[in-house]
N, C-alpha and C. Protein backbone atom coordinates (compact mmCIF):
# COMPACT_ATOMS: atom_id res chain seq x y z
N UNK A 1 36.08 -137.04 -9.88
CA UNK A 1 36.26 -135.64 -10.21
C UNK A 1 36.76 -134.94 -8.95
N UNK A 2 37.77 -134.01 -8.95
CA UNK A 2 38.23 -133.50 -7.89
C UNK A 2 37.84 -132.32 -7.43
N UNK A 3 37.93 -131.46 -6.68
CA UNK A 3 37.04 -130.14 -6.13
C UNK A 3 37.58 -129.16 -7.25
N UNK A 4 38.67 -129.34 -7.63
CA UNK A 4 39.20 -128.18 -8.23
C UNK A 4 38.18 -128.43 -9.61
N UNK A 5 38.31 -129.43 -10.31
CA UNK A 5 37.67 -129.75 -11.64
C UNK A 5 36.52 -129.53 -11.53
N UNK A 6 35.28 -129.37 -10.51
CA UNK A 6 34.17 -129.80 -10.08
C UNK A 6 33.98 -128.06 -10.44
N UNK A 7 34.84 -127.44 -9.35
CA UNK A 7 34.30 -125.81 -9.14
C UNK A 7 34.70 -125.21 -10.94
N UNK A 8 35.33 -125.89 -11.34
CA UNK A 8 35.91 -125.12 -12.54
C UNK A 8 34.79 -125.28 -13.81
N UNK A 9 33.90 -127.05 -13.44
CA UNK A 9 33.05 -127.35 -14.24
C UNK A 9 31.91 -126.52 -14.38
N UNK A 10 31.86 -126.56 -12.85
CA UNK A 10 30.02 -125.50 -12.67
C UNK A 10 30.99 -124.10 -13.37
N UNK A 11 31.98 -123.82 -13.25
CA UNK A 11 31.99 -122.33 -13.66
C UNK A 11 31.46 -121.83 -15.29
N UNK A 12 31.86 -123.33 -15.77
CA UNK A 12 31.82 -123.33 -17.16
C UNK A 12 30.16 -123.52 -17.64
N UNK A 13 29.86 -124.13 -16.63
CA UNK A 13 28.32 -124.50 -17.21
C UNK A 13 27.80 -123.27 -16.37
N UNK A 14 27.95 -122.55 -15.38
CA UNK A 14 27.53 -121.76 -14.78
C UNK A 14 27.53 -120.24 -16.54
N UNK A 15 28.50 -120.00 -16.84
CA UNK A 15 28.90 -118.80 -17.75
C UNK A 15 28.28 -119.04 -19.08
N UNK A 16 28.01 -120.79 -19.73
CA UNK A 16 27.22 -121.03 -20.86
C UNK A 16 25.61 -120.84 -20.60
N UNK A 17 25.40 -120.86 -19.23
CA UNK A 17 23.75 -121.00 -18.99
C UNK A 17 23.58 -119.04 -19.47
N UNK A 18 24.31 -118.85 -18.41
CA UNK A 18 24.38 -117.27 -18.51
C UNK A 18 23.96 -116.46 -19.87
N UNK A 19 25.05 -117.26 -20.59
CA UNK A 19 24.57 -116.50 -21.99
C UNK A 19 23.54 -116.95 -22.36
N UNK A 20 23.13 -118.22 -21.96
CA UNK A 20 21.84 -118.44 -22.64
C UNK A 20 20.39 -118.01 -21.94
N UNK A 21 20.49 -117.07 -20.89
CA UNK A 21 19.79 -116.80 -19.92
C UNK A 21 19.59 -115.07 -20.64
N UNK A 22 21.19 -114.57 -20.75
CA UNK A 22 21.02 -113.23 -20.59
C UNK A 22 19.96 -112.22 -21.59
N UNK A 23 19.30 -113.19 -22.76
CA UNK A 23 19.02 -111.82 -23.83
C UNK A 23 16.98 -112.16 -22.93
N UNK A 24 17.00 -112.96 -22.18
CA UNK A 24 15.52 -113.35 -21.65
C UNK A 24 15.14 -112.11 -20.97
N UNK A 25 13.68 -111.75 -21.27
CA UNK A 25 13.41 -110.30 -20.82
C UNK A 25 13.80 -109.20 -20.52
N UNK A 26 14.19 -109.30 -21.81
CA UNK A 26 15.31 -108.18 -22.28
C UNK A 26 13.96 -107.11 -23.18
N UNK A 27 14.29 -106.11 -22.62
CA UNK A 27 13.56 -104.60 -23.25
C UNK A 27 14.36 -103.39 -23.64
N UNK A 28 14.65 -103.45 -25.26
CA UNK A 28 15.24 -102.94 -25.75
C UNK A 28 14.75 -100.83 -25.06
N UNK A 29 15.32 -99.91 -25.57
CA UNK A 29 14.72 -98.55 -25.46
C UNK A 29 13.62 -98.20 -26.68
N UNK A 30 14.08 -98.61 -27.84
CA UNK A 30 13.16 -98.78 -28.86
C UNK A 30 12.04 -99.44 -28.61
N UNK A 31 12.03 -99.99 -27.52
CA UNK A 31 10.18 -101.22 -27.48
C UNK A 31 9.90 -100.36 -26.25
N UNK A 32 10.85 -99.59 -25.29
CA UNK A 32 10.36 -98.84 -24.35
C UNK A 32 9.87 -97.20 -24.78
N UNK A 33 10.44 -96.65 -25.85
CA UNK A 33 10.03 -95.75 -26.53
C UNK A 33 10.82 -94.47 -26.31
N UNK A 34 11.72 -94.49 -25.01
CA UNK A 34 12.65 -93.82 -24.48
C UNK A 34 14.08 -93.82 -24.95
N UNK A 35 14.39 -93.42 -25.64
CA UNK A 35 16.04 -93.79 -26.39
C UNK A 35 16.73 -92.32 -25.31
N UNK A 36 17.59 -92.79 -24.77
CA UNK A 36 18.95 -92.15 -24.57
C UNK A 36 19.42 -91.43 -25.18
N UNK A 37 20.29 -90.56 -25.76
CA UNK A 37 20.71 -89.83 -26.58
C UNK A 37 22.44 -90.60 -26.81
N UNK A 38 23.34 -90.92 -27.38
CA UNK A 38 24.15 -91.31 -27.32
C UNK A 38 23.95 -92.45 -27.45
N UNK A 39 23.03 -93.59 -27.37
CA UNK A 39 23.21 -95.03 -27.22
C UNK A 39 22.26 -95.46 -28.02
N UNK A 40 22.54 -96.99 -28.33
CA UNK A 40 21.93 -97.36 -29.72
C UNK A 40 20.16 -97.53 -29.22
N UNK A 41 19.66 -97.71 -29.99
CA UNK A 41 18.30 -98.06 -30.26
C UNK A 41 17.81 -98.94 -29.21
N UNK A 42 19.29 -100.51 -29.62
CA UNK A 42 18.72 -101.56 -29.03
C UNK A 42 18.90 -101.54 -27.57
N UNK A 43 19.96 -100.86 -27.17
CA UNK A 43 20.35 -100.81 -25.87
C UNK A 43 19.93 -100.81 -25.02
N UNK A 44 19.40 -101.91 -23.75
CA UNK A 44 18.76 -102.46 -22.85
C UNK A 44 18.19 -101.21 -22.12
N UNK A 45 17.22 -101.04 -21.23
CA UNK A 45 16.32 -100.29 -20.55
C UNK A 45 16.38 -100.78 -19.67
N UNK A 46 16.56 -101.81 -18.84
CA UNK A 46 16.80 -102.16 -17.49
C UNK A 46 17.71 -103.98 -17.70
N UNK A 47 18.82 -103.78 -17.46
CA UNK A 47 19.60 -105.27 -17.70
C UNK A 47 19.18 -105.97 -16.58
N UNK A 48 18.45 -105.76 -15.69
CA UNK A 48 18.02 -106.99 -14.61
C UNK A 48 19.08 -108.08 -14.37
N UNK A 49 20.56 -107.74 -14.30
CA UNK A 49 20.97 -108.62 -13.71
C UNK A 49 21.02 -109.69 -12.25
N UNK A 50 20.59 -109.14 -11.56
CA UNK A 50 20.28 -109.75 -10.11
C UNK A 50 19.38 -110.89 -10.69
N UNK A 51 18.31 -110.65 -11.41
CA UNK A 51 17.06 -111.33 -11.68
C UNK A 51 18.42 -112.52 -12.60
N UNK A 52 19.24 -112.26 -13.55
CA UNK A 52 19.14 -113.13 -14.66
C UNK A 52 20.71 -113.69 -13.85
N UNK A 53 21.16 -113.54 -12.74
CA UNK A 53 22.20 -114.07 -12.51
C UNK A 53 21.33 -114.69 -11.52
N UNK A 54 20.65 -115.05 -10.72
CA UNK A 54 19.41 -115.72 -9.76
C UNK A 54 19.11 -116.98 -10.01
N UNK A 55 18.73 -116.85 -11.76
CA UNK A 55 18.14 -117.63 -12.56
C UNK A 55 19.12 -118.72 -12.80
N UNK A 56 20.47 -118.25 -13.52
CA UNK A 56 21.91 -118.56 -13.84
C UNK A 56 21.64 -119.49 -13.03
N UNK A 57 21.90 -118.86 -11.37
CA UNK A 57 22.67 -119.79 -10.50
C UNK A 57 21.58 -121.44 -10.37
N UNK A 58 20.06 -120.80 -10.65
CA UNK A 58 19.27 -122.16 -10.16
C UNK A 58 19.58 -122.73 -11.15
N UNK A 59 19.66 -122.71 -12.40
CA UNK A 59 19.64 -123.79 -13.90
C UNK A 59 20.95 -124.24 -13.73
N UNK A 60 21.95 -123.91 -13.69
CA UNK A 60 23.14 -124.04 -13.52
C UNK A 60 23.35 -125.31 -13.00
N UNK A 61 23.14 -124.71 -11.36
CA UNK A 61 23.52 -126.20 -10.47
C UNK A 61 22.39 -127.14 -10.43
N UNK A 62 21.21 -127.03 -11.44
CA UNK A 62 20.77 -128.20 -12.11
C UNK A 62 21.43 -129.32 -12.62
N UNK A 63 21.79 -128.23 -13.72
CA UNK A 63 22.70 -128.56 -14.89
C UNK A 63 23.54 -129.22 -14.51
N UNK A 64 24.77 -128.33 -13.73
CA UNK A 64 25.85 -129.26 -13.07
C UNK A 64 25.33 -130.46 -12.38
N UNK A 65 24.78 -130.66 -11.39
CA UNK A 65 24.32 -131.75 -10.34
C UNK A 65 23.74 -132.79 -11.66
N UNK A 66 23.35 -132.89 -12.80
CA UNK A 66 23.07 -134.26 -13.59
C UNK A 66 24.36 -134.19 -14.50
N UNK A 67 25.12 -133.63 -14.65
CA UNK A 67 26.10 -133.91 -15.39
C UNK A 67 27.08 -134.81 -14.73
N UNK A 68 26.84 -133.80 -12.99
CA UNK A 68 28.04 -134.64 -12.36
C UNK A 68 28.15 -136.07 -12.09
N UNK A 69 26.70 -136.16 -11.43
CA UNK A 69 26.23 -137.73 -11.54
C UNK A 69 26.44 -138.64 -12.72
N UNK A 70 26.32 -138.02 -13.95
CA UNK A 70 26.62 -138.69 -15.54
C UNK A 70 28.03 -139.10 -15.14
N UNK A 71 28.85 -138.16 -14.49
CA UNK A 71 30.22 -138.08 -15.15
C UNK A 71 30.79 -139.08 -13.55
N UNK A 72 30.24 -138.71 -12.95
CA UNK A 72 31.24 -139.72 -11.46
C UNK A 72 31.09 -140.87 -11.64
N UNK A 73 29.24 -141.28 -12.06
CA UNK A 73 29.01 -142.86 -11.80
C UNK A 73 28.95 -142.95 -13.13
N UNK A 74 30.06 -142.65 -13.66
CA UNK A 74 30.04 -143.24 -15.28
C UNK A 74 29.02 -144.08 -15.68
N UNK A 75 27.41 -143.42 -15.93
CA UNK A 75 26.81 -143.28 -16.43
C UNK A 75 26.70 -143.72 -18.26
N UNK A 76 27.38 -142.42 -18.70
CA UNK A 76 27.36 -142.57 -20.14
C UNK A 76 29.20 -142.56 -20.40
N UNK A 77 30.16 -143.56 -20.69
CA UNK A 77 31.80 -143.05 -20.77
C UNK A 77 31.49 -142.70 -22.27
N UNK A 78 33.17 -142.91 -22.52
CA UNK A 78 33.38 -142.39 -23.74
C UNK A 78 33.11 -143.39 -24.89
N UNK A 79 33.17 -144.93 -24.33
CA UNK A 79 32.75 -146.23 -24.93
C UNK A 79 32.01 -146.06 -25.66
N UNK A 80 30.39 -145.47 -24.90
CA UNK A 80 29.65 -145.19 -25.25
C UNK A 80 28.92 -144.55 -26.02
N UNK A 81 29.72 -143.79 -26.62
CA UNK A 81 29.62 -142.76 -27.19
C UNK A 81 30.70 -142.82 -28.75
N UNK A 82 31.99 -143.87 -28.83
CA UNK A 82 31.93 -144.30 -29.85
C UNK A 82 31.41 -145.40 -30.71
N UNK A 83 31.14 -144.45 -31.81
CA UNK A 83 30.40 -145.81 -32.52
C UNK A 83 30.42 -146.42 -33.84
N UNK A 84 31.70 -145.72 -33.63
CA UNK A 84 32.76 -146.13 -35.14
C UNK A 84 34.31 -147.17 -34.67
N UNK A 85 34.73 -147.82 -35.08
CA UNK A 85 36.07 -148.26 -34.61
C UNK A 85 36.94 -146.97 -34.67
N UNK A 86 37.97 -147.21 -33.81
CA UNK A 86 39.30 -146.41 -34.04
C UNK A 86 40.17 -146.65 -35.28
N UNK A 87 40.94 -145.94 -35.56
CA UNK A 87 42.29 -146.50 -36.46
C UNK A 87 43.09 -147.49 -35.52
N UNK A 88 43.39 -147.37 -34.76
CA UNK A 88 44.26 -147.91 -33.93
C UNK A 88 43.83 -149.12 -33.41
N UNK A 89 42.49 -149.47 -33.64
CA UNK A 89 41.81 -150.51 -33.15
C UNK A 89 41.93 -151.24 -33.98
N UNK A 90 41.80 -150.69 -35.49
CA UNK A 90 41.97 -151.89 -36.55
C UNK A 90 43.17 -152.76 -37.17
């Protein structure tokens, strides 16, 4: 894997963790009891990003660092992972 593919990988697993990070202690204005005037109900009361991009970055380069290892020391290929013949095989 080359640096360019490497930085581009974590970016990708870096931005999927993200979303799956971002709705976590999340406090709507409606559960805070304070609504804004102009903005919806659900609309966050404090987005704590520092906190949930923090988080991002530790799961992330978890994430990345066993994938990469999967993927350099071919670990699991693509062999592996079929488990049907091809057309082309038959």
């Amino acid at each position: 894997m080359t640096i360019t593919t490497s930085i581009v990988f974590y970016m990708v697993v870096w931005t999927l963790t993200f979303f799956v990070i971002n709705p976590l202690w999340q406090k709507s204005q409606s559960e805070h009891g304070d609504i804004v005037p102009g903005t919806p109900a659900s609309a966050p009361v404090d987005a704590m990003v520092r906190k949930k991009a923090f988080w991002t970055t530790v799961w992330a380069t978890g994430v990345f660092a066993v994938l990469f290892v999967v993927i350099e020391f071919d670990i699991v290929t693509l062999d592996d992972l079929l488990w049907t013949t091809l057309p082309s095989d038959r």
